[in-house]
Protein backbone atom coordinates (compact mmCIF):
# COMPACT_ATOMS: atom_id res chain seq x y z
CA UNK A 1 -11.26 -21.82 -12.57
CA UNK A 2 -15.07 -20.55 -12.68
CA UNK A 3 -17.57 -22.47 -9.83
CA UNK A 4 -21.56 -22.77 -9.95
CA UNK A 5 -23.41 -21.30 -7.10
CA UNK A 6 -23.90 -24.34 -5.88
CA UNK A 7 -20.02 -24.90 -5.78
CA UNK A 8 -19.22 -21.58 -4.34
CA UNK A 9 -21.83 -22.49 -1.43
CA UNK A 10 -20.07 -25.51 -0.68
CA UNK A 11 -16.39 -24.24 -1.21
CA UNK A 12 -17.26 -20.58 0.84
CA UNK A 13 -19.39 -22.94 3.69
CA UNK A 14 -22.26 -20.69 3.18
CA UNK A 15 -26.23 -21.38 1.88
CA UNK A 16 -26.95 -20.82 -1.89
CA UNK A 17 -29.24 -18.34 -1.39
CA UNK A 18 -26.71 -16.13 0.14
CA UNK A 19 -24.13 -16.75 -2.34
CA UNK A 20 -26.87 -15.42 -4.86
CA UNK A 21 -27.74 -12.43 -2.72
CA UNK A 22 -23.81 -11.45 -2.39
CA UNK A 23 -24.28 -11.67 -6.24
CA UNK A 24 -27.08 -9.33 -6.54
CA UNK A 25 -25.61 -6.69 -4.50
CA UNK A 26 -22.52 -6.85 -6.83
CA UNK A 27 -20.10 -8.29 -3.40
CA UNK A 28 -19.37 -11.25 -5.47
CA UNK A 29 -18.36 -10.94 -9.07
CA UNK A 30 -20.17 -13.27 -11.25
CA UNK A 31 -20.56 -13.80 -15.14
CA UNK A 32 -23.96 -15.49 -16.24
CA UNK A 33 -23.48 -18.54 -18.62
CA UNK A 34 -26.37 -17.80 -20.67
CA UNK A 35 -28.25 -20.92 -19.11
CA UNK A 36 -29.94 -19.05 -15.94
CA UNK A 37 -26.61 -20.25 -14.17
CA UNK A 38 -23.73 -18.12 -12.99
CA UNK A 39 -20.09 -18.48 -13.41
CA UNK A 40 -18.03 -17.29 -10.74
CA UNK A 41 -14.17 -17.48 -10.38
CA UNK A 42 -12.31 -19.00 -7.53
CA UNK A 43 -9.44 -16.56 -7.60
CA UNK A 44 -11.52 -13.53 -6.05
CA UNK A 45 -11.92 -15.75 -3.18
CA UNK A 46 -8.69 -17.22 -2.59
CA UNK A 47 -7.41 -13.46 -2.60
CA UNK A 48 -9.79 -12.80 -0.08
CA UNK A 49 -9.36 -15.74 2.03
CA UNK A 50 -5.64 -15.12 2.18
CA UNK A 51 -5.82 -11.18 2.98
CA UNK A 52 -8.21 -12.43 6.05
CA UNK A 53 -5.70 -15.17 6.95
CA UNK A 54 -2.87 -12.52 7.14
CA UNK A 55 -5.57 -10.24 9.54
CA UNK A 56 -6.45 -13.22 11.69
CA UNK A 57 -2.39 -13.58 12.12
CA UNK A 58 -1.70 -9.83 13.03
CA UNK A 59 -4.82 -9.72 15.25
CA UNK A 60 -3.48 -13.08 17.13
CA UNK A 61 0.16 -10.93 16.96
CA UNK A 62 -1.33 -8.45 18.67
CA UNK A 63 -3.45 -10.11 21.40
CA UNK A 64 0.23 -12.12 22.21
CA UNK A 65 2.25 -9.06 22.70
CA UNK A 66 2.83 -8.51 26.38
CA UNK A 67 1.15 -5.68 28.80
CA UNK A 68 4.10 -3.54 29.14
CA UNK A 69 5.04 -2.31 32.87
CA UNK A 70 3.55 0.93 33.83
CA UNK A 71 6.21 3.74 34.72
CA UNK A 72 4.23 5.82 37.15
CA UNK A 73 3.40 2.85 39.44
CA UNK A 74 5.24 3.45 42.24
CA UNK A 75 6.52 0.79 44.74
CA UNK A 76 4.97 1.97 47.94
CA UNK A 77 7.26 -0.50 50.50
């Protein structure tokens, strides 16, 4: 499925004039449609979005993990 600018603005939550720059510097793959528009495909982004969904979760793994008990603290009673 290919989206407009417009549509990748709206489905990425970002301005169009940021989705365009992203284009420009070649961080978004993009196919012009010979009309001054651009066609770009959903896929790259749902990729993306899922890889960053798996970091978020083994980030959030991490932060739960418990402080393990220091060995050299001694009991001083």
């Amino acid at each position: 499925m290919y989206l407009t600018i417009k549509e990748t603005a709206e489905y990425l939550s970002l301005p169009e004039s940021m989705i365009q720059k992203l284009i420009v510097q070649g961080s978004i793959r993009a196919m012009p449609d010979g009309n001054g528009e651009y066609l770009i495909s959903k896929g790259q982004f749902n990729t993306h979005l899922e890889q960053m969904k798996k970091y978020k979760e083994l980030v959030q793994e991490y932060y739960n993990e418990p402080i393990p008990e220091d060995r050299d603290i001694k009991d001083e009673d």
